[in-house]
N, C-alpha and C. Protein backbone atom coordinates (compact mmCIF):
# COMPACT_ATOMS: atom_id res chain seq x y z
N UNK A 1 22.17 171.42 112.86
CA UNK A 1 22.83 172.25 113.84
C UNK A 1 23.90 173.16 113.22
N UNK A 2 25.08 172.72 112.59
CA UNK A 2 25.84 173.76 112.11
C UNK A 2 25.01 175.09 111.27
N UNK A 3 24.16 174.61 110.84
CA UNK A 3 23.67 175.77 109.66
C UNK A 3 23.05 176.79 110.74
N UNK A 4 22.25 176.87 111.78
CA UNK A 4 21.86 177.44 113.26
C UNK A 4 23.32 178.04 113.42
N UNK A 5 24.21 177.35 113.59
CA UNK A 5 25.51 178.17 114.05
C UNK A 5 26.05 178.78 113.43
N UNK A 6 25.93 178.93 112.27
CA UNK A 6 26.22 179.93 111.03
C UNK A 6 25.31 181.06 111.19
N UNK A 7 24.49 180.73 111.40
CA UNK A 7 23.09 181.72 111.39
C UNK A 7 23.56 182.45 112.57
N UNK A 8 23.79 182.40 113.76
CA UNK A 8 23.84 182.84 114.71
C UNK A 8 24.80 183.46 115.00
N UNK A 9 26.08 183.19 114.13
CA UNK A 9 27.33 183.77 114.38
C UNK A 9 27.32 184.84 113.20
N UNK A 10 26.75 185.01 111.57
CA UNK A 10 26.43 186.22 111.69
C UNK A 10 25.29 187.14 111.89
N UNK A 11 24.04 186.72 112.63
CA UNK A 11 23.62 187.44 113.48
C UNK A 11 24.41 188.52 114.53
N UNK A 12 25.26 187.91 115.06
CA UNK A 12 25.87 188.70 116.18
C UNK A 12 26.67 189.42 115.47
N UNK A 13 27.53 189.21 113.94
CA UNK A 13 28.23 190.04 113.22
C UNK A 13 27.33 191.14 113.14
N UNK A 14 25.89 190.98 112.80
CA UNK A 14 24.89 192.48 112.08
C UNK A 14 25.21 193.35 113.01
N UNK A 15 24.88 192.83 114.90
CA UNK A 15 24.97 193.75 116.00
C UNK A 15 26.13 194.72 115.89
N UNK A 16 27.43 193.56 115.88
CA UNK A 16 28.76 194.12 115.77
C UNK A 16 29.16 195.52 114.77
N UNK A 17 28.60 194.86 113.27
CA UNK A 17 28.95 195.74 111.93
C UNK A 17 27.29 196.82 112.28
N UNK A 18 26.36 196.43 112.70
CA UNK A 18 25.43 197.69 112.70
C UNK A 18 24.64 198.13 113.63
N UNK A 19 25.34 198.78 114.62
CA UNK A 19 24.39 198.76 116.09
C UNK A 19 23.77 199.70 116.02
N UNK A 20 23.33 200.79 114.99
CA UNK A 20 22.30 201.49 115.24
C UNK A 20 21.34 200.70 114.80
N UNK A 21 21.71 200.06 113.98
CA UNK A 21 19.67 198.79 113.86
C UNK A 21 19.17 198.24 114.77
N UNK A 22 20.49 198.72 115.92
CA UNK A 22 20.03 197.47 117.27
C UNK A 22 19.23 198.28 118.41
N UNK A 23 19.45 199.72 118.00
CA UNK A 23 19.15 200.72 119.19
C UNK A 23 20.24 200.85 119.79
N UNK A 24 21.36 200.69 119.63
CA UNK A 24 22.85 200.94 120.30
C UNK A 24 23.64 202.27 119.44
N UNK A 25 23.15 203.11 118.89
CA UNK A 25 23.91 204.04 118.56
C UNK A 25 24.98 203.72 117.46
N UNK A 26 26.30 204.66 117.46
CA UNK A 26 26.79 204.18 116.06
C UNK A 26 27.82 203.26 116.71
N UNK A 27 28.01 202.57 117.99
CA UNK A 27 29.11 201.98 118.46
C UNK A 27 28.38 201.07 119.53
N UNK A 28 28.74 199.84 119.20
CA UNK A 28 28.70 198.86 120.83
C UNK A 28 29.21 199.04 122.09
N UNK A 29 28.99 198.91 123.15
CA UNK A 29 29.38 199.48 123.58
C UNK A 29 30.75 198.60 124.55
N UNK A 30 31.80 198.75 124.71
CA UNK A 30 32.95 198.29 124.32
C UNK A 30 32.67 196.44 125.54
N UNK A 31 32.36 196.60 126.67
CA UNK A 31 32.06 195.26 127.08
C UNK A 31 31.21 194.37 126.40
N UNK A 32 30.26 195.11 125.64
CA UNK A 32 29.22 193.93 124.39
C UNK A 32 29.89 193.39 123.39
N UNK A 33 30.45 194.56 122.87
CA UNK A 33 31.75 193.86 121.98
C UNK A 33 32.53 193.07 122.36
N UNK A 34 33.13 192.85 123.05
CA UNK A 34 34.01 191.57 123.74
C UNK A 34 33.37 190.43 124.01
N UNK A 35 32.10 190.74 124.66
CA UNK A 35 31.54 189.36 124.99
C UNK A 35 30.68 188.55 123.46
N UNK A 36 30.35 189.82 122.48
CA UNK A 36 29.89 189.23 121.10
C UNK A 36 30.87 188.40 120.21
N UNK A 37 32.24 189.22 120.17
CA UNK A 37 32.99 189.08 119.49
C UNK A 37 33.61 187.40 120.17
N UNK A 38 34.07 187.50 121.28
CA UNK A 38 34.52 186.05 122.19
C UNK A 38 33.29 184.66 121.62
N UNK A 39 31.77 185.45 121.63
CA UNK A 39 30.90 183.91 121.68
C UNK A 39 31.12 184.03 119.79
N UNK A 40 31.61 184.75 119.10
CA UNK A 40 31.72 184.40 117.67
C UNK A 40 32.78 183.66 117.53
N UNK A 41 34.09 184.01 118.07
CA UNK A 41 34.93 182.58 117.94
C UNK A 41 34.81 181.67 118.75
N UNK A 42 34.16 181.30 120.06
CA UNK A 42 33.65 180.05 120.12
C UNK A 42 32.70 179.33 118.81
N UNK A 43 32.02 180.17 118.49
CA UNK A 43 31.29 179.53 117.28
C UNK A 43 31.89 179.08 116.29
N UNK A 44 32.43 179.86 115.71
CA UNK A 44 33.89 179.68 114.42
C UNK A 44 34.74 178.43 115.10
N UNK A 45 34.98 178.47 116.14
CA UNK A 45 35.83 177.12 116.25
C UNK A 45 34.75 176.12 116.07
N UNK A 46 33.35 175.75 116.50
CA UNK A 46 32.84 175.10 116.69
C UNK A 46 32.52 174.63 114.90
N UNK A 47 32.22 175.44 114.08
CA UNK A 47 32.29 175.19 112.57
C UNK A 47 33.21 174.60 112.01
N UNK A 48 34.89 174.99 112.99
CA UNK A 48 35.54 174.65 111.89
C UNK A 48 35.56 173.18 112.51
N UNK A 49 35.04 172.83 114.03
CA UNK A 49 35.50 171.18 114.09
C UNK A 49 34.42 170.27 113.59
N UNK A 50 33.26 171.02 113.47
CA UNK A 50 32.44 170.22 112.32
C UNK A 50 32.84 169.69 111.62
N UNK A 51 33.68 170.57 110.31
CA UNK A 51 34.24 170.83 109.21
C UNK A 51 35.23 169.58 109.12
N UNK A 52 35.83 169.23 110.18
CA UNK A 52 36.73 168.49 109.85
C UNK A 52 37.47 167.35 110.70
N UNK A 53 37.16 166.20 110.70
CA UNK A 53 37.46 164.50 111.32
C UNK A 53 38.71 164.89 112.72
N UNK A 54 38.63 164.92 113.59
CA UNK A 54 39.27 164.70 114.64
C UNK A 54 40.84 163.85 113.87
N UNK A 55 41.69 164.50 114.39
CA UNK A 55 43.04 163.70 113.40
C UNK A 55 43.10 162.46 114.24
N UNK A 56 42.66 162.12 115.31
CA UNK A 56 42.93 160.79 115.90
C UNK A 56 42.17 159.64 115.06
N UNK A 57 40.91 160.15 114.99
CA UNK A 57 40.07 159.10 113.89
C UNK A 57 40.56 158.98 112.54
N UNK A 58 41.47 159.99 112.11
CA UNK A 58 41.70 159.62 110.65
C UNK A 58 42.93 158.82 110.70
N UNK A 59 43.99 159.08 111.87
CA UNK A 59 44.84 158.47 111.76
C UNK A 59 44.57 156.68 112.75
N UNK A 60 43.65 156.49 112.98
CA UNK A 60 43.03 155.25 113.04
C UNK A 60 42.47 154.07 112.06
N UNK A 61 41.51 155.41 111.06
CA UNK A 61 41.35 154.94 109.74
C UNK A 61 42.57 154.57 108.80
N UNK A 62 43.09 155.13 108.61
CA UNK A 62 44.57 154.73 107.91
C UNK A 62 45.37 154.03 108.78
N UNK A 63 45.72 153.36 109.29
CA UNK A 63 46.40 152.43 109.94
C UNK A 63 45.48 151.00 109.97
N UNK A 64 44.29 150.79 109.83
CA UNK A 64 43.21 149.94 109.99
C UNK A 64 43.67 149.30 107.95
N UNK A 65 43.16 150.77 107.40
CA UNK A 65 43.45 150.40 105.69
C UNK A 65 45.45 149.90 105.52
N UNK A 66 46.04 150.34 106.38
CA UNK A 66 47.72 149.82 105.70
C UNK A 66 47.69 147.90 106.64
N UNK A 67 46.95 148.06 107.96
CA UNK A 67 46.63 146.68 108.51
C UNK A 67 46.14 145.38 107.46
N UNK A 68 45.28 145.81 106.65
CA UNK A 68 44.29 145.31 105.83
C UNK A 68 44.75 145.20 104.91
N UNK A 69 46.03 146.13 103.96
CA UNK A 69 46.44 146.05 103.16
C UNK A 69 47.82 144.80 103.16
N UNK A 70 48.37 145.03 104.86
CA UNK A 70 49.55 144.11 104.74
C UNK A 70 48.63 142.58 104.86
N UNK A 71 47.51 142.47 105.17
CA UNK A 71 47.46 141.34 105.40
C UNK A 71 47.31 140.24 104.07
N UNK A 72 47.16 141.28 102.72
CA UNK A 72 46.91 140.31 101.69
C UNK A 72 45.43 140.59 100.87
N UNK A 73 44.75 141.10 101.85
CA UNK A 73 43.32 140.79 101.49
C UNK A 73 42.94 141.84 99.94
C-alpha cells in the first residue's frame, strides 16, 4: 500500500507540474488545483504516519523495557 500512495501522489504532481499532457492547457484550472493539491497532503500525511510508530506505542515499549529492566531480569 504505501508504495500505491507514493505512486499516486506523484501522479497528481505530473497533472499539477504538467497540465498540458493532461489536455488542460498551460494551467489547472484554479478549483482542480486545490482539490489535487489538498488530496496530496492527505497523502503525504498518510506516508509520513506509515513512516513512523505512533509515539503512544513507543512510549509503551520503553516503559515495558525500564519495567523489565527494574525487575532484575
Amino acid at each position: 500500500m504505501p508504495g500505491q500512495i507514493q505512486e499516486v501522489y506523484a501522479e497528481l504532481g505530473q497533472v499539477l507540474n504538467h497540465p498540458e499532457a493532461f489536455g488542460l492547457g498551460s494551467h489547472v484550472p484554479r478549483p482542480l488545483a486545490a482539490r489535487l493539491e489538498s488530496t496530496r497532503r492527505m497523502l503525504r500525511q498518510a506516508m509520513r504516519e506509515q513512516q513512523m510508530p505512533p509515539d503512544e506505542d513507543l512510549e509503551s515499549e520503553l516503559a515495558q523495557d525500564a519495567d523489565a529492566d527494574g525487575d532484575g531480569r
